[in-house]
N, C-alpha and C. Protein backbone atom coordinates (compact mmCIF):
# COMPACT_ATOMS: atom_id res chain seq x y z
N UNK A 1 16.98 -29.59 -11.78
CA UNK A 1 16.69 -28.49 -10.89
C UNK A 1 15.23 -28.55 -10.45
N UNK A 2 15.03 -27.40 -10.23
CA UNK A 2 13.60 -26.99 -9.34
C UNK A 2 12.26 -27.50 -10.12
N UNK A 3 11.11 -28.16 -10.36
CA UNK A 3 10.38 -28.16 -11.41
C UNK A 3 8.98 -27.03 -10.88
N UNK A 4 8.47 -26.73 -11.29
CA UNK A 4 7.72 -25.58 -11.36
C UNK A 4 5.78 -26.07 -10.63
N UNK A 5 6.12 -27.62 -10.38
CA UNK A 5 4.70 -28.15 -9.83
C UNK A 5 5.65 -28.28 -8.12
N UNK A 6 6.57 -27.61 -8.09
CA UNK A 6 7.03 -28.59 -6.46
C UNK A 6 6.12 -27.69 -5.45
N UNK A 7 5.49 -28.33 -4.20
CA UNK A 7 5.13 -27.78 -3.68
C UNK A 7 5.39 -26.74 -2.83
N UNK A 8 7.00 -26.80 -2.34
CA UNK A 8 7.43 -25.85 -1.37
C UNK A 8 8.14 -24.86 -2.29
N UNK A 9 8.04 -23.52 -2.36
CA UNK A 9 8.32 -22.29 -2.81
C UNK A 9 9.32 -21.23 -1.75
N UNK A 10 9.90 -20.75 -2.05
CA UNK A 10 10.81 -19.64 -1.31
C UNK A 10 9.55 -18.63 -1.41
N UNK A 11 9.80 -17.88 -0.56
CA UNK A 11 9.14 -16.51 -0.24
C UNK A 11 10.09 -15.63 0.47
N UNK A 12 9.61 -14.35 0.05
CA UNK A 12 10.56 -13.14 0.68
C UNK A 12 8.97 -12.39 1.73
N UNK A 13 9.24 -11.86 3.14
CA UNK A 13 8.69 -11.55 3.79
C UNK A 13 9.30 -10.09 3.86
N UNK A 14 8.31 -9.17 4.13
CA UNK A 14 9.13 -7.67 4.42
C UNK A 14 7.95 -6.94 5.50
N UNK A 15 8.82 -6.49 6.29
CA UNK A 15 7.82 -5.37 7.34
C UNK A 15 7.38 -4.34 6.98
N UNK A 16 6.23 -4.30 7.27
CA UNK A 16 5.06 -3.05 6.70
C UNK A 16 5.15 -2.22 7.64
N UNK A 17 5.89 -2.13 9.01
CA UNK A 17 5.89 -0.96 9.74
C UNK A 17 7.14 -0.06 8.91
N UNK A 18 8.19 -0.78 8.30
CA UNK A 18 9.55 0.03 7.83
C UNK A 18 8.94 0.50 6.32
N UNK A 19 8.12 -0.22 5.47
CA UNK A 19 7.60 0.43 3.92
C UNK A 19 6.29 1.60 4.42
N UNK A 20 5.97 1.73 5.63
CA UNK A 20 4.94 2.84 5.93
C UNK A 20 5.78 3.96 6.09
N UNK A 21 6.93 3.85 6.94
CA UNK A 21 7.94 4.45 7.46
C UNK A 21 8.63 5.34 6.20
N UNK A 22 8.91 4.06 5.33
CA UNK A 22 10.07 4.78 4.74
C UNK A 22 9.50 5.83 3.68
N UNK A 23 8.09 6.02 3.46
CA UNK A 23 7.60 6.87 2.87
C UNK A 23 8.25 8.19 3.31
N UNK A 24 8.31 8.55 4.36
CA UNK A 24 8.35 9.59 5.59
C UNK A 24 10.02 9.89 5.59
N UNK A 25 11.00 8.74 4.99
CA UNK A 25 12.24 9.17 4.81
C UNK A 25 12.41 8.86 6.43
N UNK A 26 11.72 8.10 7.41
CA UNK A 26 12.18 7.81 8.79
C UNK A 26 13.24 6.90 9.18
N UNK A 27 13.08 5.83 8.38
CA UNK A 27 13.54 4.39 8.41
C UNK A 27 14.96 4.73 7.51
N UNK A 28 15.77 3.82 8.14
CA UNK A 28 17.14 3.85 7.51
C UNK A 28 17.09 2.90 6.01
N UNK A 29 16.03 1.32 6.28
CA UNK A 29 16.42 0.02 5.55
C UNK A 29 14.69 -0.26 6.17
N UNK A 30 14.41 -1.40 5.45
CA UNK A 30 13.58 -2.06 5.23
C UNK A 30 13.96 -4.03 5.44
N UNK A 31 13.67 -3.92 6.75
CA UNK A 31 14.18 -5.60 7.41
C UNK A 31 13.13 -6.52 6.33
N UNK A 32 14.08 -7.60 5.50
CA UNK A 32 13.42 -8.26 4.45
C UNK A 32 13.76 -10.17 5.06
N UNK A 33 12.86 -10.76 5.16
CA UNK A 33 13.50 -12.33 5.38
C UNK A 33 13.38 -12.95 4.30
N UNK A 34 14.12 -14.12 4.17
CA UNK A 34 13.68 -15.28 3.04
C UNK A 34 13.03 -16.73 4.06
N UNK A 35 11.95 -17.52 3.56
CA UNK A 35 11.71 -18.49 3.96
C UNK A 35 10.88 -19.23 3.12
N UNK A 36 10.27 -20.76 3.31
CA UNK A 36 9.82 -21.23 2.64
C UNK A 36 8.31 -21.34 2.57
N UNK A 37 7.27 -21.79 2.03
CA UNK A 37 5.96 -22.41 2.37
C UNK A 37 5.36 -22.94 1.65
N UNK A 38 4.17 -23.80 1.96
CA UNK A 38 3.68 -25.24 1.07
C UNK A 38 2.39 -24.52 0.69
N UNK A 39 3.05 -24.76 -0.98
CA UNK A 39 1.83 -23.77 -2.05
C UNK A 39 0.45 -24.12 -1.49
N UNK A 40 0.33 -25.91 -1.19
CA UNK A 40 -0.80 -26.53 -1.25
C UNK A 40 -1.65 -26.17 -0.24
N UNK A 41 -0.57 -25.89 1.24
CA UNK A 41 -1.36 -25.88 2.59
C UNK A 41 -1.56 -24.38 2.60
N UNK A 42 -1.07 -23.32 2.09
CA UNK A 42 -0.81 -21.77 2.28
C UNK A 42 -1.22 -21.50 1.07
N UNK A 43 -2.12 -21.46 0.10
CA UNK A 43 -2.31 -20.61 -0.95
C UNK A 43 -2.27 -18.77 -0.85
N UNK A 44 -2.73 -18.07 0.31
CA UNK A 44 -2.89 -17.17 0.33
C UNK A 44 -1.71 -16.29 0.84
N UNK A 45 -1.44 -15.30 1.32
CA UNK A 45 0.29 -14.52 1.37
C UNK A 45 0.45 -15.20 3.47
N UNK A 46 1.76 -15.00 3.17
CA UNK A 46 2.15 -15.82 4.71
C UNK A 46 1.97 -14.03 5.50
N UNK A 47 1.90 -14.20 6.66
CA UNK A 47 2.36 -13.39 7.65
C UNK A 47 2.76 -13.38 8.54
N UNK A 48 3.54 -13.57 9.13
CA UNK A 48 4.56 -13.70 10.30
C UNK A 48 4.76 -12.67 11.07
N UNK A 49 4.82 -13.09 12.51
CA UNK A 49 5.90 -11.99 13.31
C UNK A 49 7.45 -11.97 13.65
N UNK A 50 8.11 -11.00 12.78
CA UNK A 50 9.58 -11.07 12.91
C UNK A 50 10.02 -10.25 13.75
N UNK A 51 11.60 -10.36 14.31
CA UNK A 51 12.07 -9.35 14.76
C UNK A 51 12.52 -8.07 13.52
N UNK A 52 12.18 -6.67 13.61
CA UNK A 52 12.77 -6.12 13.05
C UNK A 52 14.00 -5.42 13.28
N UNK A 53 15.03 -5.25 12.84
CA UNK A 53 16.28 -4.99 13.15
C UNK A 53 16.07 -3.47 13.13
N UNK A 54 15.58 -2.37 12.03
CA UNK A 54 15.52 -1.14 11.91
C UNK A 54 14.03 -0.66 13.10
N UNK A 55 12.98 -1.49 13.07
CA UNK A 55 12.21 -0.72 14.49
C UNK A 55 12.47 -1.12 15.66
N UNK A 56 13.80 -2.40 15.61
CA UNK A 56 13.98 -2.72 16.96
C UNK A 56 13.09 -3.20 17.94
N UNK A 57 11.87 -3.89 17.10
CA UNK A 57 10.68 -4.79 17.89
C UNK A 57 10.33 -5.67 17.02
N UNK A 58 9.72 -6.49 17.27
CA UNK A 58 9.03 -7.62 16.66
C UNK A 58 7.91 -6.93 15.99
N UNK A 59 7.59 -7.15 14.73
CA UNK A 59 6.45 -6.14 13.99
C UNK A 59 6.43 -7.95 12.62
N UNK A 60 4.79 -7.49 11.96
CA UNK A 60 4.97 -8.13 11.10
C UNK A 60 5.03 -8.16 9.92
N UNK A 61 5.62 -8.72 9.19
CA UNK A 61 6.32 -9.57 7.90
C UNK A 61 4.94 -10.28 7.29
N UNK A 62 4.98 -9.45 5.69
CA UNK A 62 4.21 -9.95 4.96
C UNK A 62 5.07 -10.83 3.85
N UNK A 63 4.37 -11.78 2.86
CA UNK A 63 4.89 -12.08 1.92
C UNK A 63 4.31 -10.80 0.99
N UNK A 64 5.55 -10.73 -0.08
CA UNK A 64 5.89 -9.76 -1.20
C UNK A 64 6.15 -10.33 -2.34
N UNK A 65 5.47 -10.01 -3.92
CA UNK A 65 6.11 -10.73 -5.02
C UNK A 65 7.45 -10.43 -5.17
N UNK A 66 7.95 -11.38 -5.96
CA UNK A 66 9.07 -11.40 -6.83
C UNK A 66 9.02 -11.12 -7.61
């Protein structure tokens, strides 16, 4: 299986406009992606722009621990 020095890692990304939101009880769900990135070239958290399905715009996607 997986050994624990490989460089490419799964990551889970989640939108910070729907976890601001859902404080407020606004948001139905919290749009979450899975994807990958290279420990070596990315040490620090990914951020992306996704589509979000619950704000219905493109907003961005942080990486989140596991």
């Amino acid at each position: 299986m997986a050994n624990g020095k490989d460089a490419r890692i799964r990551v889970i990304l989640e939108c910070i406009s729907c976890v601001r939101n859902n404080v407020n009880k606004k948001s139905i769900g919290i749009s979450r992606y899975i994807t990958q990135k290279n420990r070596h070239n990315r040490p620090s958290r990914l951020e992306l722009r996704k589509f979000c399905p619950y704000c219905y715009k493109h907003t961005i996607h942080v990486e989140i621990k596991k």
